[in-house]
PDB file of N, CA and C in Angstrom:
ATOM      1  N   UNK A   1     106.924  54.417 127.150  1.00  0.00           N
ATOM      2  CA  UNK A   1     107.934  54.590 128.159  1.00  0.00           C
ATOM      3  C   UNK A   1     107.465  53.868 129.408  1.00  0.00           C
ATOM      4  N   UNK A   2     108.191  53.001 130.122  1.00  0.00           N
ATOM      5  CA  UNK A   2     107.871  52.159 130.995  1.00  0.00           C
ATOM      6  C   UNK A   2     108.982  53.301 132.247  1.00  0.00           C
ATOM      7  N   UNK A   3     108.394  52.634 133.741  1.00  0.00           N
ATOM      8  CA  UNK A   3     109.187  53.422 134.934  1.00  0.00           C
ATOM      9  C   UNK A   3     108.895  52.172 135.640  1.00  0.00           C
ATOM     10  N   UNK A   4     109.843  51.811 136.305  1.00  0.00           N
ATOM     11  CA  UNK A   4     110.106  51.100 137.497  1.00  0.00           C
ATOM     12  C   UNK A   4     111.427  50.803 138.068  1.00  0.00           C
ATOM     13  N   UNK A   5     111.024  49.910 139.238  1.00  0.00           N
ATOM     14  CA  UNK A   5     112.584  49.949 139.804  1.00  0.00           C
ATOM     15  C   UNK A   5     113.499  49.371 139.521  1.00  0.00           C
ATOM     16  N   UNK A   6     114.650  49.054 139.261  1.00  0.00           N
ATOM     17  CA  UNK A   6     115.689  48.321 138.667  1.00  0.00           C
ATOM     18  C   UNK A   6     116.062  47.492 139.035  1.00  0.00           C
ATOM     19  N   UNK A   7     117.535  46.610 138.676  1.00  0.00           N
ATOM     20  CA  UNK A   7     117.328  45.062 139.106  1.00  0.00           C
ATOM     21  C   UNK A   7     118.757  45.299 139.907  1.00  0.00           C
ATOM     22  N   UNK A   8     119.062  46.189 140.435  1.00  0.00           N
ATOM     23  CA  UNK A   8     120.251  46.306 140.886  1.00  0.00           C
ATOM     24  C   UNK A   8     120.398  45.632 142.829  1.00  0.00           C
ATOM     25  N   UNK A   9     121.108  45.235 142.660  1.00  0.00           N
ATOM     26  CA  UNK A   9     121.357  44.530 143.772  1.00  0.00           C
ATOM     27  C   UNK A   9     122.097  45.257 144.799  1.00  0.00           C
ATOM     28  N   UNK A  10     122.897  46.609 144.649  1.00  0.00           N
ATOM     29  CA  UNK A  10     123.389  47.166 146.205  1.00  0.00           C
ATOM     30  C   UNK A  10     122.409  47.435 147.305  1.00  0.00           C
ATOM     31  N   UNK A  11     123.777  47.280 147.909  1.00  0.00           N
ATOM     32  CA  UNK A  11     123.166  47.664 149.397  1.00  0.00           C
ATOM     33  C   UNK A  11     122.326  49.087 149.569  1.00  0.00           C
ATOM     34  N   UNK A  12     122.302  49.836 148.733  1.00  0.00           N
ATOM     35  CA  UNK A  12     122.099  51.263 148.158  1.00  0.00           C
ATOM     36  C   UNK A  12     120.563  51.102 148.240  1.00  0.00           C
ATOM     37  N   UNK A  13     120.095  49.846 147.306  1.00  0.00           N
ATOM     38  CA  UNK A  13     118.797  49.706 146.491  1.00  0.00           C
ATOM     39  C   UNK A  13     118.802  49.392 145.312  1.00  0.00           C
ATOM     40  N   UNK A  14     117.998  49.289 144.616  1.00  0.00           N
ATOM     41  CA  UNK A  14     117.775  48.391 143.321  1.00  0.00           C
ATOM     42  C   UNK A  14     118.141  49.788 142.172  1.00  0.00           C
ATOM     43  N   UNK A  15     118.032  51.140 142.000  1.00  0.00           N
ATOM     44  CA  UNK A  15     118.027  52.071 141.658  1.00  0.00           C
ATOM     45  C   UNK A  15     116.367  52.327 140.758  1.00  0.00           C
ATOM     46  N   UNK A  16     116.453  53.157 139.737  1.00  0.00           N
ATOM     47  CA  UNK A  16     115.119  52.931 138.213  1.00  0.00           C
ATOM     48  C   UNK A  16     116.150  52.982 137.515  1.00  0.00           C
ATOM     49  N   UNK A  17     114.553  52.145 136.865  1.00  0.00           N
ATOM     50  CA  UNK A  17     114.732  51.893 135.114  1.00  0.00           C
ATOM     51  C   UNK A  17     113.782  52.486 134.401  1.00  0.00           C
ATOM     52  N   UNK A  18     114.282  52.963 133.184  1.00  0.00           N
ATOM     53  CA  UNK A  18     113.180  53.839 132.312  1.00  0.00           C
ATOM     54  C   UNK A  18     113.614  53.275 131.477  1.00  0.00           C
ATOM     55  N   UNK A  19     112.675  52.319 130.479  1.00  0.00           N
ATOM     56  CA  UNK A  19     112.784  52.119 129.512  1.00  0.00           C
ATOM     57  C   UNK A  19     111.962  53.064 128.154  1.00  0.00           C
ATOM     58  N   UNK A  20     112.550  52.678 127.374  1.00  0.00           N
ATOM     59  CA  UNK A  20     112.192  53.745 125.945  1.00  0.00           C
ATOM     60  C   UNK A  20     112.236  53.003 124.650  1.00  0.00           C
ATOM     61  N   UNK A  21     111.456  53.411 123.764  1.00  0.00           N
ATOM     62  CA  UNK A  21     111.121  52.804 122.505  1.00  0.00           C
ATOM     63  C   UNK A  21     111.986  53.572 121.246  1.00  0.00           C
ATOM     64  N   UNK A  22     112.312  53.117 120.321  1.00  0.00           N
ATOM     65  CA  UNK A  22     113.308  53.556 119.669  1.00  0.00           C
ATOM     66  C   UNK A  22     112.868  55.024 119.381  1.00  0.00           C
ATOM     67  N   UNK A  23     111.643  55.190 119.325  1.00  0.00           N
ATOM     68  CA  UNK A  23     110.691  56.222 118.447  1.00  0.00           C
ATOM     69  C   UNK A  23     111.359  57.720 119.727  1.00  0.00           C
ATOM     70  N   UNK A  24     110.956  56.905 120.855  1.00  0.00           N
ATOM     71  CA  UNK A  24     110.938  57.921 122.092  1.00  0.00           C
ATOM     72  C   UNK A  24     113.072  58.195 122.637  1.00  0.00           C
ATOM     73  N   UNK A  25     113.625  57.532 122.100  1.00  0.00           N
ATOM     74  CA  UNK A  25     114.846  57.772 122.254  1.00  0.00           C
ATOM     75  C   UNK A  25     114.957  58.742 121.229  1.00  0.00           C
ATOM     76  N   UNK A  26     115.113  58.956 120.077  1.00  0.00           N
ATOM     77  CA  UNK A  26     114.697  59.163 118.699  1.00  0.00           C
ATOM     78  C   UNK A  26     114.271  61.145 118.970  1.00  0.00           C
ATOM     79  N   UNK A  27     113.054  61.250 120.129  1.00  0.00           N
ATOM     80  CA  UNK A  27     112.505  62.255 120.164  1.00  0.00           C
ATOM     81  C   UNK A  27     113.674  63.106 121.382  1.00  0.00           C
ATOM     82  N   UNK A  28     113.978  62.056 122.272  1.00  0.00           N
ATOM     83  CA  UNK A  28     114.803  62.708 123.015  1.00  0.00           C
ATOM     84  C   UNK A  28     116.000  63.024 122.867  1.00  0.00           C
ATOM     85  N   UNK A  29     116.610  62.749 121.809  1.00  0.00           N
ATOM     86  CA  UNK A  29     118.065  63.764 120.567  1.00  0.00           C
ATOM     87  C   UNK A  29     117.486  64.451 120.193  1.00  0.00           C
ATOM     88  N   UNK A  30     116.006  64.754 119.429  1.00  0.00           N
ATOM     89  CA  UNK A  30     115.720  65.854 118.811  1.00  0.00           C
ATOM     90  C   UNK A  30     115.222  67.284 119.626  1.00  0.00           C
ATOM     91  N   UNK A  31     115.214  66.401 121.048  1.00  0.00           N
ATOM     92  CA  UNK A  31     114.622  67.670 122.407  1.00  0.00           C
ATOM     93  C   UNK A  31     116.020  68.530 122.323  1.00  0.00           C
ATOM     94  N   UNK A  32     116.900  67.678 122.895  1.00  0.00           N
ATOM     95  CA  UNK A  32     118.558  67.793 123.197  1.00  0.00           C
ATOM     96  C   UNK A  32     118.932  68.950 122.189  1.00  0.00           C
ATOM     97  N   UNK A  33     118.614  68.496 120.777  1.00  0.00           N
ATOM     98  CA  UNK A  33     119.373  69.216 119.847  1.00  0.00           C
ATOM     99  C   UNK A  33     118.734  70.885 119.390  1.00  0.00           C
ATOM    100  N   UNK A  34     117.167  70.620 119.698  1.00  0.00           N
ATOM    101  CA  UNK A  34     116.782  72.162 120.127  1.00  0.00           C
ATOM    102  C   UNK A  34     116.607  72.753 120.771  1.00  0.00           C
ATOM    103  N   UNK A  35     117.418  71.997 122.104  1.00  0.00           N
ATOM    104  CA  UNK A  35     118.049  72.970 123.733  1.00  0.00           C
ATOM    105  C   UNK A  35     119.059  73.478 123.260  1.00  0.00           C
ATOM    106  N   UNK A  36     119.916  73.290 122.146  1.00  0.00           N
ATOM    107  CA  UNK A  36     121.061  73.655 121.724  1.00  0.00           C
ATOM    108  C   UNK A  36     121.115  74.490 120.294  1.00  0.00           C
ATOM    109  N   UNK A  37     120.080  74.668 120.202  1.00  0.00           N
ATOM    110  CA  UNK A  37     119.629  75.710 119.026  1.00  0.00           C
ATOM    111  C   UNK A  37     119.799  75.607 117.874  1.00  0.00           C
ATOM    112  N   UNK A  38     119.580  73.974 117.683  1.00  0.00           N
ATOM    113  CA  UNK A  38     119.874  73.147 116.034  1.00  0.00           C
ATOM    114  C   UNK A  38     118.487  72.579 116.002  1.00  0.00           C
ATOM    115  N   UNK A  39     117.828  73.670 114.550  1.00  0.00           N
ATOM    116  CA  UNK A  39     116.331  72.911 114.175  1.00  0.00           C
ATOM    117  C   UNK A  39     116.201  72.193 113.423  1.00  0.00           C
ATOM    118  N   UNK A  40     115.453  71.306 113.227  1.00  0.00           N
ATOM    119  CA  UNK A  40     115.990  70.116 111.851  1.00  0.00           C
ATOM    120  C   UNK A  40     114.374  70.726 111.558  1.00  0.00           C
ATOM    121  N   UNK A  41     114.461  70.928 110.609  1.00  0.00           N
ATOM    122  CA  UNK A  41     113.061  70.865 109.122  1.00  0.00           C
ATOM    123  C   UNK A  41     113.166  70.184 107.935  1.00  0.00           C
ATOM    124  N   UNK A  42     111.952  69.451 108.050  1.00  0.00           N
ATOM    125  CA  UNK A  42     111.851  68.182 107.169  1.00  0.00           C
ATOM    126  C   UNK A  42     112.234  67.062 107.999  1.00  0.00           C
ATOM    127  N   UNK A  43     111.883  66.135 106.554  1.00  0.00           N
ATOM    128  CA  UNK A  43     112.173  64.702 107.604  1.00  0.00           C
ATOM    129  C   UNK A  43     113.548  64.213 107.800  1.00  0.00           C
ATOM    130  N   UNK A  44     113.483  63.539 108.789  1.00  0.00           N
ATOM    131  CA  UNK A  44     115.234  62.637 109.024  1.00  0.00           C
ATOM    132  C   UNK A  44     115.128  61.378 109.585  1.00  0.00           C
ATOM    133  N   UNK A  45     116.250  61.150 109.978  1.00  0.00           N
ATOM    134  CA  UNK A  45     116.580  59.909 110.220  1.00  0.00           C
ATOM    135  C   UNK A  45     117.261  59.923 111.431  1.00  0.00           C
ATOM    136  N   UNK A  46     117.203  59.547 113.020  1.00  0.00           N
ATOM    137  CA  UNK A  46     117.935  59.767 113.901  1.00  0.00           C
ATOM    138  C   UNK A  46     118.390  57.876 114.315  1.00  0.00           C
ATOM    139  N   UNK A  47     119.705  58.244 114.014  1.00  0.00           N
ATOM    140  CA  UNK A  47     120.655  56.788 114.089  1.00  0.00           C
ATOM    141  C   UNK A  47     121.075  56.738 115.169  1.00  0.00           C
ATOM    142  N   UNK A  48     121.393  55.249 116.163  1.00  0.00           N
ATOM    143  CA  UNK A  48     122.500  55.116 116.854  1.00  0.00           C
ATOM    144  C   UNK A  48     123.300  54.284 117.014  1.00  0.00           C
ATOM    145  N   UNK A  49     124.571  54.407 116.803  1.00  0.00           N
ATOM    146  CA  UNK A  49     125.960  53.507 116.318  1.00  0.00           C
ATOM    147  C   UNK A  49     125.424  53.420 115.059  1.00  0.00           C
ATOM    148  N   UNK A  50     124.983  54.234 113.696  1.00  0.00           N
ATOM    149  CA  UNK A  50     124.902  54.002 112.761  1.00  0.00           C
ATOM    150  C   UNK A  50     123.767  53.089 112.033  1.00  0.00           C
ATOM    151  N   UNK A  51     122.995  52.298 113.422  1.00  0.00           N
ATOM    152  CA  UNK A  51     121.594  51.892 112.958  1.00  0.00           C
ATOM    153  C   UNK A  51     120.577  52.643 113.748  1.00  0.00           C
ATOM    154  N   UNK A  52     118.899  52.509 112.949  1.00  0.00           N
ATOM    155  CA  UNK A  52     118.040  53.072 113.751  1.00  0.00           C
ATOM    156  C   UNK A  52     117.917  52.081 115.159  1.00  0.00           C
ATOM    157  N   UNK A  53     117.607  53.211 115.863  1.00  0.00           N
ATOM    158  CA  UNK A  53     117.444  52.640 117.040  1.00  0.00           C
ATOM    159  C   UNK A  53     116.133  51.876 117.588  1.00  0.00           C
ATOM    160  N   UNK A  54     115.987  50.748 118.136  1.00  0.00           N
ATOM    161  CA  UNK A  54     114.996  49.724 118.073  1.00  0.00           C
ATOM    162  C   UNK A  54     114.293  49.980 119.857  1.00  0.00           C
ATOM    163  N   UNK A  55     115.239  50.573 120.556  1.00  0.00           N
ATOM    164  CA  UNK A  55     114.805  50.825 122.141  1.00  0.00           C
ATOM    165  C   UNK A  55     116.079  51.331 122.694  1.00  0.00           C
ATOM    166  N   UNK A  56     116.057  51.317 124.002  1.00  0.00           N
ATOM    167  CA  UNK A  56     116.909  51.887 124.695  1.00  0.00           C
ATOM    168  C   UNK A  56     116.475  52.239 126.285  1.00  0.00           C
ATOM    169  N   UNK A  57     117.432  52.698 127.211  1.00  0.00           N
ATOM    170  CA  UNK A  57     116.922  52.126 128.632  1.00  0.00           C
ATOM    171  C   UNK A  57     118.207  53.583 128.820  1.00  0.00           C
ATOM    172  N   UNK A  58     117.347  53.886 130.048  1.00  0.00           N
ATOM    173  CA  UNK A  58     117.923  54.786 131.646  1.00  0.00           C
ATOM    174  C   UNK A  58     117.884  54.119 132.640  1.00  0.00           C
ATOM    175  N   UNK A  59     119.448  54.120 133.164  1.00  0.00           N
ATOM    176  CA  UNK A  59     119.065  53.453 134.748  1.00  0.00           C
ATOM    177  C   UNK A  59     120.043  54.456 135.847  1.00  0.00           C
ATOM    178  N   UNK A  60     119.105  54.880 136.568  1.00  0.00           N
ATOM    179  CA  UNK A  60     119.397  55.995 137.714  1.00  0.00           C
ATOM    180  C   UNK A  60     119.770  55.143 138.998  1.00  0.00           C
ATOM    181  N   UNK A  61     121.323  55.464 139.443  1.00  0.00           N
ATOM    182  CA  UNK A  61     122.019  55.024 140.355  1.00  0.00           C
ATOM    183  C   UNK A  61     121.060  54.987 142.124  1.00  0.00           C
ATOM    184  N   UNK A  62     120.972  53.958 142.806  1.00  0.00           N
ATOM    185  CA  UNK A  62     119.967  54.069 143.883  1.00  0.00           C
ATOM    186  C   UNK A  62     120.125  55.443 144.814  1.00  0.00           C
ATOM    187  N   UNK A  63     121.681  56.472 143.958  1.00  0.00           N
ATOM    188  CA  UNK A  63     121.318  57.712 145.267  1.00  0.00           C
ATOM    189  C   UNK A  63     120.753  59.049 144.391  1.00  0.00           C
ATOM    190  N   UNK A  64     119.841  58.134 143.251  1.00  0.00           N
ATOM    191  CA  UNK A  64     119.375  59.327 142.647  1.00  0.00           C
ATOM    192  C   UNK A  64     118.188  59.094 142.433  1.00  0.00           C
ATOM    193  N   UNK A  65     117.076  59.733 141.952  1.00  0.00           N
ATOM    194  CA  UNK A  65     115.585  59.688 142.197  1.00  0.00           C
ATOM    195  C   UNK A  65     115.176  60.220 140.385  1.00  0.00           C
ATOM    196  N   UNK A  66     113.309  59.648 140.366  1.00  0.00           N
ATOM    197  CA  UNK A  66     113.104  59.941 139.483  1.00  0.00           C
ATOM    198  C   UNK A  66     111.629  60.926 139.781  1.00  0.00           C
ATOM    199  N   UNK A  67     111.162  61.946 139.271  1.00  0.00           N
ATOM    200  CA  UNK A  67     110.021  62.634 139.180  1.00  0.00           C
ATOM    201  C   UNK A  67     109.294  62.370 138.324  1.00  0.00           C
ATOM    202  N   UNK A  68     107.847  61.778 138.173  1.00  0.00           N
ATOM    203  CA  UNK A  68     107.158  61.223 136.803  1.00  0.00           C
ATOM    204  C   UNK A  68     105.970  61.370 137.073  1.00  0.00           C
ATOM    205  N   UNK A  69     105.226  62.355 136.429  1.00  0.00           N
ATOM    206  CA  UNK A  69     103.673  62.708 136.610  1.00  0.00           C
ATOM    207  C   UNK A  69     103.332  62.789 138.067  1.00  0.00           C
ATOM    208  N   UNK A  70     104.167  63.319 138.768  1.00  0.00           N
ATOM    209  CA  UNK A  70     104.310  63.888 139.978  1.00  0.00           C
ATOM    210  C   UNK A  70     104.246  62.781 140.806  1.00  0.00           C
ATOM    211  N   UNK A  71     104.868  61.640 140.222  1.00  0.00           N
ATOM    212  CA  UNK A  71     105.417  60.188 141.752  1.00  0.00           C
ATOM    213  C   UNK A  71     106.794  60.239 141.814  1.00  0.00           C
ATOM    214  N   UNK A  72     107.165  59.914 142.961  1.00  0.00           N
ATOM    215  CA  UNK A  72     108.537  59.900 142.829  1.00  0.00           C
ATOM    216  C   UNK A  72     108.953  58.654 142.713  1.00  0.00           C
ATOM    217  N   UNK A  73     110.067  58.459 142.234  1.00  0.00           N
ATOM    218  CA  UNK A  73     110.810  56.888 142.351  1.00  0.00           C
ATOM    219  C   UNK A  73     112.195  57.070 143.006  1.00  0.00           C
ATOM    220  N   UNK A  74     112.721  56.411 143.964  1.00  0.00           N
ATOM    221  CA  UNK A  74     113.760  57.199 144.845  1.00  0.00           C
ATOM    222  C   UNK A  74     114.331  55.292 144.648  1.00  0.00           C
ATOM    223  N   UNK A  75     115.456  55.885 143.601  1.00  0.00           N
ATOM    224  CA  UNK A  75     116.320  55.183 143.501  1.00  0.00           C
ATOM    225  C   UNK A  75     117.088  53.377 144.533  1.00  0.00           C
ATOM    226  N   UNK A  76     116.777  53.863 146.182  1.00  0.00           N
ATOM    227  CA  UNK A  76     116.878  53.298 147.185  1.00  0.00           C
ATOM    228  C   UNK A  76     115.394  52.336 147.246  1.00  0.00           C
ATOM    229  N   UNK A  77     114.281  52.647 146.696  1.00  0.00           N
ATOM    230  CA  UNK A  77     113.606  51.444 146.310  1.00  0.00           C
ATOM    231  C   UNK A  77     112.200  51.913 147.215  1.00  0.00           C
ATOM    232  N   UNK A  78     111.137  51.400 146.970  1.00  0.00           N
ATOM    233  CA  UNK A  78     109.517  51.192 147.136  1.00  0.00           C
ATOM    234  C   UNK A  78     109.273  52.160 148.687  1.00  0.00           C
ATOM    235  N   UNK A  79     110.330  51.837 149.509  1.00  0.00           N
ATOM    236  CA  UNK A  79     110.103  51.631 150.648  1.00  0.00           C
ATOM    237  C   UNK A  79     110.611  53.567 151.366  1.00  0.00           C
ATOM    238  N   UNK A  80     111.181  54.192 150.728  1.00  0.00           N
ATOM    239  CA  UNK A  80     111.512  55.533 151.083  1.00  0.00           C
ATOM    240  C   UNK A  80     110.991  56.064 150.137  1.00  0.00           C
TER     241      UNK A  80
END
């Protein structure tokens, strides 16, 4: 999982980017789905649009912030 700031160009700030590996997208449906009280036992297969997923990306709007091993990333960029 990568964290940094994004490539966004408003006047706002650039916002973050969290990128993710298919494996780690993959884990975060299976978090989701036992916040919701569906256990999967045994092995599976977690698809998206019907193929496995190869990566995948978060990008948090510059008026929203990120918390990560206790740094912050504040959407508006390096400098606040």
């Amino acid at each position: 999982m990568g964290i940094q700031f994004g490539e966004g160009k408003t006047e706002q700030g650039p916002g973050v980017q969290i990128d993710l590996t298919g494996d780690e997208v993959a884990t975060a449906i299976h978090a989701y789905l036992v916040a919701y009280g569906i256990h999967i036992q045994g092995p599976s297969t977690i698809r998206v649009n019907g193929q496995k997923c190869i990566n995948g990306d978060i990008y948090i709007d510059p008026s929203g912030s990120v918390v990560a091993d206790g740094d912050r990333w504040d959407g508006r960029g390096p400098s606040f």
